[in-house]
C-alpha atoms as a PDB file:
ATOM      1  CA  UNK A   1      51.925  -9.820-170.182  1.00  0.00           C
ATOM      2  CA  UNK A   2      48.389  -8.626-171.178  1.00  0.00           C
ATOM      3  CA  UNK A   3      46.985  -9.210-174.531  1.00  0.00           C
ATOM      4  CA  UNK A   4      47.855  -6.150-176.014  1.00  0.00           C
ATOM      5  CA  UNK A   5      50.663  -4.299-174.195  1.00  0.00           C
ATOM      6  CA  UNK A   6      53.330  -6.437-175.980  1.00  0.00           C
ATOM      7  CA  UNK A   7      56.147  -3.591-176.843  1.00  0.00           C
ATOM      8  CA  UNK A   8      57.969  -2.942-180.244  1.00  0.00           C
ATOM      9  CA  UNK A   9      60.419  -4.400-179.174  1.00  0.00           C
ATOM     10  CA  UNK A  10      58.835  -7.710-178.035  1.00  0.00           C
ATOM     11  CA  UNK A  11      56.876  -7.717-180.943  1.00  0.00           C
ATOM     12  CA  UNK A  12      59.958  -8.008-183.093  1.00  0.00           C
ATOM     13  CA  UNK A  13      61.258 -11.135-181.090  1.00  0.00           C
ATOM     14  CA  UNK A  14      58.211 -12.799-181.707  1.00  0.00           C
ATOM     15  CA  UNK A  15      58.073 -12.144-185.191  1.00  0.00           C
ATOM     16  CA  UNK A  16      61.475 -13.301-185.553  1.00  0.00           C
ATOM     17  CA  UNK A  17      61.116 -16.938-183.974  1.00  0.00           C
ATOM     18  CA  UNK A  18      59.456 -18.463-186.864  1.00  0.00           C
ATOM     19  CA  UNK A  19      62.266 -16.549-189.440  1.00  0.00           C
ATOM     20  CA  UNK A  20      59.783 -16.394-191.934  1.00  0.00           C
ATOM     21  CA  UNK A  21      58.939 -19.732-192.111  1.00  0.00           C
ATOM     22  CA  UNK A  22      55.146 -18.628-191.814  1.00  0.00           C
ATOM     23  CA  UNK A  23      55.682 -16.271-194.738  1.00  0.00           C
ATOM     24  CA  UNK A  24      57.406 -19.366-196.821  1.00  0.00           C
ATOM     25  CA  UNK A  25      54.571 -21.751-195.606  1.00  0.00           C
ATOM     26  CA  UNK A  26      51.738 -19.306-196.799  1.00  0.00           C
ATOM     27  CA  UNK A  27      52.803 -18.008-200.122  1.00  0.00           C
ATOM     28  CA  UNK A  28      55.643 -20.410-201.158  1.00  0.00           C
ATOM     29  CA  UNK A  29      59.263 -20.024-202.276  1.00  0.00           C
ATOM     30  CA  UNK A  30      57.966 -18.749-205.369  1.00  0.00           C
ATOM     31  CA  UNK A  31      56.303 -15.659-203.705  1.00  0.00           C
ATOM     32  CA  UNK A  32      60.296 -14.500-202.798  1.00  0.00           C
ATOM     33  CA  UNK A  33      61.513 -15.160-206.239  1.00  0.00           C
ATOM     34  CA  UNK A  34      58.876 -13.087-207.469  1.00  0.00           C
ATOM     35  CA  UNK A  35      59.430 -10.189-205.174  1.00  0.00           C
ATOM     36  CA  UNK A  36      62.851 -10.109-206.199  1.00  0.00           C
ATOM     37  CA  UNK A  37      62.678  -9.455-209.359  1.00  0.00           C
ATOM     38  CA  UNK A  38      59.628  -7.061-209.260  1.00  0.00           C
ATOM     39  CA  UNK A  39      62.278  -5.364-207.560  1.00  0.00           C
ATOM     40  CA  UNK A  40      65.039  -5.752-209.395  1.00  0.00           C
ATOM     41  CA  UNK A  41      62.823  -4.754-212.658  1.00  0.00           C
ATOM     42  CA  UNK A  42      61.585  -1.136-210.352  1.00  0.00           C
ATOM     43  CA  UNK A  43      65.908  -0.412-209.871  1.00  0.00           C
ATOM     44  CA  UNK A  44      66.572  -0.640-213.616  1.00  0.00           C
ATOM     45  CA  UNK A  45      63.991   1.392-214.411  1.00  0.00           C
ATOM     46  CA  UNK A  46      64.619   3.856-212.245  1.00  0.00           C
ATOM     47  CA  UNK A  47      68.851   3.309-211.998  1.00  0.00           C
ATOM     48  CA  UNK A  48      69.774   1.910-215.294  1.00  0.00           C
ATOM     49  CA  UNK A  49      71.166  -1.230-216.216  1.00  0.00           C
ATOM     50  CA  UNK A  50      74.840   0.552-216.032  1.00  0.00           C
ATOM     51  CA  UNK A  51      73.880   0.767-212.024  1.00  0.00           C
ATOM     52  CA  UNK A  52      74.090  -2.997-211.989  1.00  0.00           C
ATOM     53  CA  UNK A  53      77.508  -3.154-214.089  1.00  0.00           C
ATOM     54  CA  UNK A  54      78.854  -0.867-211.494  1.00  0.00           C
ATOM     55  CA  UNK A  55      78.018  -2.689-208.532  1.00  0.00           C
ATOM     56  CA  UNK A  56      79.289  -5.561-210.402  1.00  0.00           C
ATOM     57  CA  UNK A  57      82.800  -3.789-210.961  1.00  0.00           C
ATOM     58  CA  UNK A  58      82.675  -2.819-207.178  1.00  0.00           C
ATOM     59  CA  UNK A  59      81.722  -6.759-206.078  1.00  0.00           C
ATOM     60  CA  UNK A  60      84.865  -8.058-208.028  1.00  0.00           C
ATOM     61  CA  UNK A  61      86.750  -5.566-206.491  1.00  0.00           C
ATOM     62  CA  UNK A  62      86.109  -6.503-202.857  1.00  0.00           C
ATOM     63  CA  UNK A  63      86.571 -10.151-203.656  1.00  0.00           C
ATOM     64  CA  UNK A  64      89.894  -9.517-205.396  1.00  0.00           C
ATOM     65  CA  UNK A  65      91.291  -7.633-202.058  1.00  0.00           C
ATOM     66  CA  UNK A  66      89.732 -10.425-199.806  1.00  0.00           C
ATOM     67  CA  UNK A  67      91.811 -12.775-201.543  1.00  0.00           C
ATOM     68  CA  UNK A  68      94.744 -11.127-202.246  1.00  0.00           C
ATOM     69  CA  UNK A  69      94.482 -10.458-198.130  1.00  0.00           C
ATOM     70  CA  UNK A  70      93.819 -13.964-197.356  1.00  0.00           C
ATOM     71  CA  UNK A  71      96.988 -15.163-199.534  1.00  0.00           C
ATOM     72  CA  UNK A  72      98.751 -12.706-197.741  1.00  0.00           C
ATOM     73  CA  UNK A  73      97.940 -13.796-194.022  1.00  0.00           C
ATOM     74  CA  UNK A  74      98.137 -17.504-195.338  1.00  0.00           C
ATOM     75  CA  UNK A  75     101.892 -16.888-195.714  1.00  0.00           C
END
């Protein structure tokens, strides 16, 4: 393929060999840690602090049924 007429959709294969690794290699593990709570900070000001008890509520729920359903199938 010619420099330059590399699709989308080859780009994105490309980009995805390395799985971030270049990312890691170039900023550090730090650089993700930061990012995530940049974020995190930006939801709770804009969603509330009550938006992460309620996802909370919701997580515990799912894992409750998953292992209620597991128990189940295990017998």
């Amino acid at each position: 393929m010619a420099k330059g007429n590399m699709s989308v959709r080859d780009a994105g294969k490309k980009g995805g060999e390395k799985g971030g690794q270049t990312t890691k290699a170039r900023y550090g593990s730090e650089f993700y840690r930061e990012i995530g709570r940049r974020g995190g900070e930006t939801v709770r000001a804009s969603r509330g602090s009550e938006f992460y008890e309620e996802i909370g509520r919701k997580g515990g729920q799912r894992v409750r049924e998953l292992i209620k359903a597991a128990k189940k199938a295990a017998e």
